[in-house]
C-alpha atoms as a PDB file:
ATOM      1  CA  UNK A   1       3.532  50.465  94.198  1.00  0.00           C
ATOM      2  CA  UNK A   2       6.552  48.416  93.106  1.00  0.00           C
ATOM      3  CA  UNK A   3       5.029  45.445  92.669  1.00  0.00           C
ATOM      4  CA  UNK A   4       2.170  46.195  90.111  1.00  0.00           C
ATOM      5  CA  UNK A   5       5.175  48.498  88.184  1.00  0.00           C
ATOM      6  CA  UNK A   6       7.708  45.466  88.516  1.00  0.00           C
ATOM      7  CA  UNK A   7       3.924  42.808  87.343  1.00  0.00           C
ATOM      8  CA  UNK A   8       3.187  45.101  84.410  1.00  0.00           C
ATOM      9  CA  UNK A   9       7.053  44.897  83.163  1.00  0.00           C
ATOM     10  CA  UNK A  10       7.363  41.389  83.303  1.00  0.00           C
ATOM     11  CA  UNK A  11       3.970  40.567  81.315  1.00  0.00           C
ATOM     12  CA  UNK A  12       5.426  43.061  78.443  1.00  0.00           C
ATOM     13  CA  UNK A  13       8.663  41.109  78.438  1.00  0.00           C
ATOM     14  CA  UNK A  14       6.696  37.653  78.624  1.00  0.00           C
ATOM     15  CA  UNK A  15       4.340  39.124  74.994  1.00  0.00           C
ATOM     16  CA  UNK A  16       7.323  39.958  73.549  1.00  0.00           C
ATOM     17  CA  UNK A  17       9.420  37.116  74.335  1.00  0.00           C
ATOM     18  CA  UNK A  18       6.418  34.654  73.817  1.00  0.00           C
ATOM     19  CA  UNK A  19       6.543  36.476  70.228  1.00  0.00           C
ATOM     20  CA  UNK A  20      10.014  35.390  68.402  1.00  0.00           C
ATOM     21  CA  UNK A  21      10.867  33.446  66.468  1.00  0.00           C
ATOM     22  CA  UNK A  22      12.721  31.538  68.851  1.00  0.00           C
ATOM     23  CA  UNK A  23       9.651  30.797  70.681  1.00  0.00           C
ATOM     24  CA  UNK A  24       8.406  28.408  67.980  1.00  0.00           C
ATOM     25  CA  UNK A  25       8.410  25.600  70.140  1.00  0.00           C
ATOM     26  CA  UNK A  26       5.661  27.191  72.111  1.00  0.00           C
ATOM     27  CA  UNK A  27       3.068  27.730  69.144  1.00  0.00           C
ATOM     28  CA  UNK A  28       0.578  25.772  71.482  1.00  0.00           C
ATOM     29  CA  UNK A  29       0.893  28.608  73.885  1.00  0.00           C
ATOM     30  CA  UNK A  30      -0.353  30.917  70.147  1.00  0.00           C
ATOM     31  CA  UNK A  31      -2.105  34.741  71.860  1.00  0.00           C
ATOM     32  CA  UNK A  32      -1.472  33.237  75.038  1.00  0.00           C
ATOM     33  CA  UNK A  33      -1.448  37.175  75.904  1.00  0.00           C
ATOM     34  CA  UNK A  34      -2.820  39.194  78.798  1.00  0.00           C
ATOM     35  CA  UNK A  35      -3.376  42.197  77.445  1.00  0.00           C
ATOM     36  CA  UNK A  36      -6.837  43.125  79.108  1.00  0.00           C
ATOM     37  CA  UNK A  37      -5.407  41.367  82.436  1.00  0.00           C
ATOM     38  CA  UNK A  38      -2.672  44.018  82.089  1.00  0.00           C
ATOM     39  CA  UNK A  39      -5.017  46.763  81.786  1.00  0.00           C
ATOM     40  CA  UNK A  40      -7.514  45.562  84.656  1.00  0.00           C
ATOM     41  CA  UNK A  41      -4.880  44.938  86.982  1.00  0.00           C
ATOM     42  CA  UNK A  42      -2.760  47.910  85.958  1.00  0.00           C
ATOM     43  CA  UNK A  43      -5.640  50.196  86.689  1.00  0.00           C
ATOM     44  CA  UNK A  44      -6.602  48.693  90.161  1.00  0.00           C
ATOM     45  CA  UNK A  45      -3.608  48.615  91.868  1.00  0.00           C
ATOM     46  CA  UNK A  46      -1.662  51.326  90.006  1.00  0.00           C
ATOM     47  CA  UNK A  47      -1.862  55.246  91.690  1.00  0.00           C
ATOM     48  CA  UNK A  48      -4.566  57.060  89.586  1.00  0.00           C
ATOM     49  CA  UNK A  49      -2.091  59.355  88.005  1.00  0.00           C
ATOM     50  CA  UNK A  50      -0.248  56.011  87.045  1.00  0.00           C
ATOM     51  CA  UNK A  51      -3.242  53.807  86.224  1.00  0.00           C
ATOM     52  CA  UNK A  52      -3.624  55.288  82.715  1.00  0.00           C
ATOM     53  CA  UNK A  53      -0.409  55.624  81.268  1.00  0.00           C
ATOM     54  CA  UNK A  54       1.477  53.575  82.266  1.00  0.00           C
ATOM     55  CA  UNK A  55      -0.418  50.017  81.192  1.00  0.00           C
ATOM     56  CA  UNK A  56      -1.103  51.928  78.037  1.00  0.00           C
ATOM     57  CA  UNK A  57       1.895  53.085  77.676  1.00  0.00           C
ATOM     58  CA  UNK A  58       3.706  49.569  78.077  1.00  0.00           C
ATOM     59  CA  UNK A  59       1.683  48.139  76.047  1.00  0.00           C
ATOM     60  CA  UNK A  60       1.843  50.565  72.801  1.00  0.00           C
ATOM     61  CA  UNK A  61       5.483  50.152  73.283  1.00  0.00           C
ATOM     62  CA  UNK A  62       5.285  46.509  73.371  1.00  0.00           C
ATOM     63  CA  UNK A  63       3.157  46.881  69.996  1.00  0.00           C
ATOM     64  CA  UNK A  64       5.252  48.965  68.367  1.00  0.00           C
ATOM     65  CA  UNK A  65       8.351  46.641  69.036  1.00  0.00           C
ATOM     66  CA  UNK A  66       6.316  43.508  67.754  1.00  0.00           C
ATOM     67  CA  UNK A  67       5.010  44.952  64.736  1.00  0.00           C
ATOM     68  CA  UNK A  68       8.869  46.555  63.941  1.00  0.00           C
ATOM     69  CA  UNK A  69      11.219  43.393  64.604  1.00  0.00           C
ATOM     70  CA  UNK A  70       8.786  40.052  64.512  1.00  0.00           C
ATOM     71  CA  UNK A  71       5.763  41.193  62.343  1.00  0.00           C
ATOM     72  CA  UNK A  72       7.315  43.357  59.760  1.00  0.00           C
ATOM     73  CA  UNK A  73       4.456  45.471  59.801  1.00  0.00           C
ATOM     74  CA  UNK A  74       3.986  49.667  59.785  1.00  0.00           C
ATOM     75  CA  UNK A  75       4.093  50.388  63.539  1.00  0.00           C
ATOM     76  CA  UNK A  76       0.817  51.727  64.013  1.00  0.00           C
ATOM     77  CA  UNK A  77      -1.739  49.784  62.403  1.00  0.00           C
ATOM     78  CA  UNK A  78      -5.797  49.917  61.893  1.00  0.00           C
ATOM     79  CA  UNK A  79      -6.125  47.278  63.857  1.00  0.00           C
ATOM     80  CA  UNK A  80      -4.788  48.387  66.733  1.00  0.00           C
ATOM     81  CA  UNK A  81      -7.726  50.924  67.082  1.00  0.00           C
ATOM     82  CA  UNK A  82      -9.695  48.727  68.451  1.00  0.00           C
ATOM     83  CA  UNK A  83      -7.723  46.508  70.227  1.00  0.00           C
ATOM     84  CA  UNK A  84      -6.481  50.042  71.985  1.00  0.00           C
ATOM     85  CA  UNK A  85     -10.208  51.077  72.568  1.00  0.00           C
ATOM     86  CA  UNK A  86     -11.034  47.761  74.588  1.00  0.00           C
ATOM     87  CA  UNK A  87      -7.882  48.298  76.553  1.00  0.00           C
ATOM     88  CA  UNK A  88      -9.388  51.847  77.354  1.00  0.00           C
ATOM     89  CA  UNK A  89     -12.523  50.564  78.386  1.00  0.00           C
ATOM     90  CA  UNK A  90     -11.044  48.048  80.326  1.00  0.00           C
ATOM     91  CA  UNK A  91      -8.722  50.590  81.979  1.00  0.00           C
ATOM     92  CA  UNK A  92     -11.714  52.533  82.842  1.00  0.00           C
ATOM     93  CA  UNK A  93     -13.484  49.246  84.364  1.00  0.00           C
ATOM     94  CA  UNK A  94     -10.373  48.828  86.819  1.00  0.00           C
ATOM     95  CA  UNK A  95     -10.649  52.321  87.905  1.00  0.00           C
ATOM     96  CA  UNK A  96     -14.334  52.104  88.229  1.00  0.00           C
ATOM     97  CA  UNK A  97     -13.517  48.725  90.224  1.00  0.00           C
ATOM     98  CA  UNK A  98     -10.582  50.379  92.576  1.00  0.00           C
ATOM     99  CA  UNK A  99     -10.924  49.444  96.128  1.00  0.00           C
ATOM    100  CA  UNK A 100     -14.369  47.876  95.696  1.00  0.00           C
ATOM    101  CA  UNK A 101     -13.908  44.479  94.527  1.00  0.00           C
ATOM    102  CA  UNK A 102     -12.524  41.857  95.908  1.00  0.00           C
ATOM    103  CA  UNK A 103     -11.187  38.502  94.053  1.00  0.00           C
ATOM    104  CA  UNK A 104     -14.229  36.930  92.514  1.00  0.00           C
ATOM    105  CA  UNK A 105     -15.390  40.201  91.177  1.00  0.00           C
ATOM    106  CA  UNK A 106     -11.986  40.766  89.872  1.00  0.00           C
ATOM    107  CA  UNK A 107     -11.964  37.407  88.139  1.00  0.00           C
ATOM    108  CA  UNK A 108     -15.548  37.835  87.020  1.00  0.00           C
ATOM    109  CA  UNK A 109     -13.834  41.356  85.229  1.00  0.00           C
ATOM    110  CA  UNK A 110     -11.069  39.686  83.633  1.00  0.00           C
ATOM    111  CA  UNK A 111     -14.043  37.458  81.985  1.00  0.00           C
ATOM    112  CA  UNK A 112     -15.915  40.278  80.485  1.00  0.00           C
ATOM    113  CA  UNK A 113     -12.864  42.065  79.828  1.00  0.00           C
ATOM    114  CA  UNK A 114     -11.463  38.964  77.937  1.00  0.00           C
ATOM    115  CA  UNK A 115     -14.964  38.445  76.310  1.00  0.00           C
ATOM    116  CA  UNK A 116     -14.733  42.027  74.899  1.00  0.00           C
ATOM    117  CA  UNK A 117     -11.797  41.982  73.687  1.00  0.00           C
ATOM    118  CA  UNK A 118     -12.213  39.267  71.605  1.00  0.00           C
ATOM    119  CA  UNK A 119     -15.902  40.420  70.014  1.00  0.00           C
ATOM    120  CA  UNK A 120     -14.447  43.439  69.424  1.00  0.00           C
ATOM    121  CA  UNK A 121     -11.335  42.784  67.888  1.00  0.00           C
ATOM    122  CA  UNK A 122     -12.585  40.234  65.794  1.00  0.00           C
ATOM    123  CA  UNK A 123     -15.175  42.295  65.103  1.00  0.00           C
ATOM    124  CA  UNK A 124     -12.830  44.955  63.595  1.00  0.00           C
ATOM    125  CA  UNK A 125     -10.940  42.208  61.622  1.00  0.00           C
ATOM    126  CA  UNK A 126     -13.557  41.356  59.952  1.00  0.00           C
ATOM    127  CA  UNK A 127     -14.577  44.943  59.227  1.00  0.00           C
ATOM    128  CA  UNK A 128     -10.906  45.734  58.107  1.00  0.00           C
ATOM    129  CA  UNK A 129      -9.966  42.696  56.358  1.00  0.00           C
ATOM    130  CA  UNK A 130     -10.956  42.111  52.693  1.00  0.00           C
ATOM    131  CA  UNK A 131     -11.326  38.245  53.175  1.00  0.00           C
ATOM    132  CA  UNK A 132     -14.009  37.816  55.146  1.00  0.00           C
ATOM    133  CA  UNK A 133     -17.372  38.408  53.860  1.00  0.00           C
ATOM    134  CA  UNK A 134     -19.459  41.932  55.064  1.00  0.00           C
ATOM    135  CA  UNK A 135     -22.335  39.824  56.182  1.00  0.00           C
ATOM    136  CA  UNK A 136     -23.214  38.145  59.437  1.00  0.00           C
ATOM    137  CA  UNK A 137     -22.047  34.252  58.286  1.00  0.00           C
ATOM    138  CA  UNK A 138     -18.508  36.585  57.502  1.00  0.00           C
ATOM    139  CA  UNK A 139     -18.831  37.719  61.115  1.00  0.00           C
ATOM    140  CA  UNK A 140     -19.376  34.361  62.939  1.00  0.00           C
ATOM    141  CA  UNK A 141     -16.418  33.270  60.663  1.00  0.00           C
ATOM    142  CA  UNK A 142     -14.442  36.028  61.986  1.00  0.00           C
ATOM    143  CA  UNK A 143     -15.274  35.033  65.492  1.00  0.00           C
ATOM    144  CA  UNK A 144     -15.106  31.567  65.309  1.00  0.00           C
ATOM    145  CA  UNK A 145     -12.462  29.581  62.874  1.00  0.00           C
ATOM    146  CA  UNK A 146     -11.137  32.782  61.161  1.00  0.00           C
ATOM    147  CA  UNK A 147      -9.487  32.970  58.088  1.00  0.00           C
ATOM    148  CA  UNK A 148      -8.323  29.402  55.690  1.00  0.00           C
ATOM    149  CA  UNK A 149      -4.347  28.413  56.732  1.00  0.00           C
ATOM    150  CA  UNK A 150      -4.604  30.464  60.241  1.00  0.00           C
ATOM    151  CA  UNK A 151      -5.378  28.724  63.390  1.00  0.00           C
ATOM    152  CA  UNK A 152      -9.181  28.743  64.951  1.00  0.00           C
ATOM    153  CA  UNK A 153      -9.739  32.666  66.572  1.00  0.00           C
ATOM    154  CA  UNK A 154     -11.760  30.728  68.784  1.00  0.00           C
ATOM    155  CA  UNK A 155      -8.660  28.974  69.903  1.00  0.00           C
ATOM    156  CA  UNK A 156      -6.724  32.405  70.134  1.00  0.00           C
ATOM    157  CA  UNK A 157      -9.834  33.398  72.568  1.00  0.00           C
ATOM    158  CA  UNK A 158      -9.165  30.607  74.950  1.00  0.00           C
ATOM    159  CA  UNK A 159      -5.784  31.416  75.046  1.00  0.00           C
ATOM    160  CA  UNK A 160      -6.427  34.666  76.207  1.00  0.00           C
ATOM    161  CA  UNK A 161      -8.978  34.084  78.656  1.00  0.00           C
ATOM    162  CA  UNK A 162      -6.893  31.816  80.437  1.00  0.00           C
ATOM    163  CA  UNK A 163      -3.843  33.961  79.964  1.00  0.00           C
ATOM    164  CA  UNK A 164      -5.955  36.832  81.591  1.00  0.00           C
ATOM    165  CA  UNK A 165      -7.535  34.565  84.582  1.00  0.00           C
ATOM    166  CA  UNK A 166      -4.362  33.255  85.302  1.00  0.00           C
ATOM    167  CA  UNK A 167      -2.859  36.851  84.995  1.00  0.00           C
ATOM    168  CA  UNK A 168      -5.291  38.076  87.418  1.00  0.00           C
ATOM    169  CA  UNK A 169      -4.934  35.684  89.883  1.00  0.00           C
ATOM    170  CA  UNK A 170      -0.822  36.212  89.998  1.00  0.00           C
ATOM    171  CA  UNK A 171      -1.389  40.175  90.113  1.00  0.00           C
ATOM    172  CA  UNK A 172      -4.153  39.693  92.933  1.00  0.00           C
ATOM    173  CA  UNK A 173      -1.605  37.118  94.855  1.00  0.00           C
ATOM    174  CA  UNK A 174       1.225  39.848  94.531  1.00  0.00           C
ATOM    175  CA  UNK A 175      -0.824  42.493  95.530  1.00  0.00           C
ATOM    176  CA  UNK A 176      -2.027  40.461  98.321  1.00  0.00           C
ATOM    177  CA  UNK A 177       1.443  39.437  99.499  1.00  0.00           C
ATOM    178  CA  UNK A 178       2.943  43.446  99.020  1.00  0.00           C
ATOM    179  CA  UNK A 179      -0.294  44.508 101.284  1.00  0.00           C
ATOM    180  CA  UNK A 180       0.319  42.101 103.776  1.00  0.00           C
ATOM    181  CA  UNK A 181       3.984  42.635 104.011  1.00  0.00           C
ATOM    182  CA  UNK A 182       3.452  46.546 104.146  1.00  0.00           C
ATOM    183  CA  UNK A 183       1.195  45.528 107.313  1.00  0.00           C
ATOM    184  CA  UNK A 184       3.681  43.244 108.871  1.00  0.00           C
ATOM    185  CA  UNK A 185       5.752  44.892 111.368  1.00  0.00           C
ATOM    186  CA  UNK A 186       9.411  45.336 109.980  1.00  0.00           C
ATOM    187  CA  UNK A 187      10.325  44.619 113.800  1.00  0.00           C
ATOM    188  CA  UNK A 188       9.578  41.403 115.555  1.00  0.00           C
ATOM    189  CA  UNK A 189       7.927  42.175 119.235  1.00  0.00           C
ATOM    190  CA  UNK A 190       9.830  41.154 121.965  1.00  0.00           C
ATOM    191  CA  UNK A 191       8.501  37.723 123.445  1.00  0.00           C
ATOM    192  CA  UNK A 192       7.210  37.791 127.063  1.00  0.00           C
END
């Protein structure tokens, strides 16, 4: 149980980090951000009691901290409704997937998951946000180049679908490695 708790820690530290200012110099790496990787993961590999709160919990906090110091913006948000639904649903997806999937499956999660977080939040940007237009060109918009003098949403998506694969892949190799090391005798036999 360390490991995932120790995983889920160091992903919050990486979003906020990856957030500053001082990270300007990384703007290629823009929503490179595994939120629903976080939540997948979190709720495979985390006890059930755990599973919930804590991913949700870290990553609330990690919202609230973003939108106080580097986005100057109220703490809690509209847009975080949905982006906080997805999560759920995602949550609920790892639980679901608990003991019963193996790699590929878990990658082939982390997809969808990815893929619905992006529909859906874009989908609630452009219901929340005044400049796109309430018809379905304004909702291809939203999910495609976004908004005038921001960058592509499209790109943000690819950011965070490799963000989540790779993610994935480094909780499933830890998880791997703490399984196989809880299985390892802590004594060597004695050679005959």
């Amino acid at each position: 149980m360390f490991a995932p708790i120790v995983l889920l820690l160091v992903v919050v530290i990486y979003r906020v980090a990856f957030a500053t200012p001082l990270s300007s110099d990384l703007s290629w790496m823009q929503n490179f951000a595994p939120l629903t990787a976080l939540a997948l993961c979190g709720a495979t590999c985390l006890p059930r009691r755990m599973a919930w709160v804590l991913p949700m919990g870290i990553l609330l906090i990690s919202d609230l901290l973003l939108n106080a110091f580097v986005y100057h913006v109220p703490l809690l948000t509209l847009e975080i409704v949905p982006r906080y639904l997805v999560l759920a649903a995602v949550t609920a997806l790892g639980c679901f997937l608990r003991g019963k999937v193996r790699l590929p499956g878990l990658l082939g999660a982390a997809l969808v998951s990815s893929l619905l977080f992006y529909v859906v939040t874009n989908t609630g940007s452009w219901l929340g946000e005044p400049a796109y237009s309430k018809t379905f060109a304004g909702w291809i918009q939203a999910l495609t180049v976004g908004l005038p003098g921001y960058p592509s949403t499209f790109l943000f998506y690819r950011q965070t679908l490799a963000s989540d694969l790779i993610f994935t892949l480094l909780f499933s190799a830890c998880m791997a490695l703490s399984a196989h090391r809880a299985s390892a005798p802590l004594v060597a036999a004695p050679a005959r």
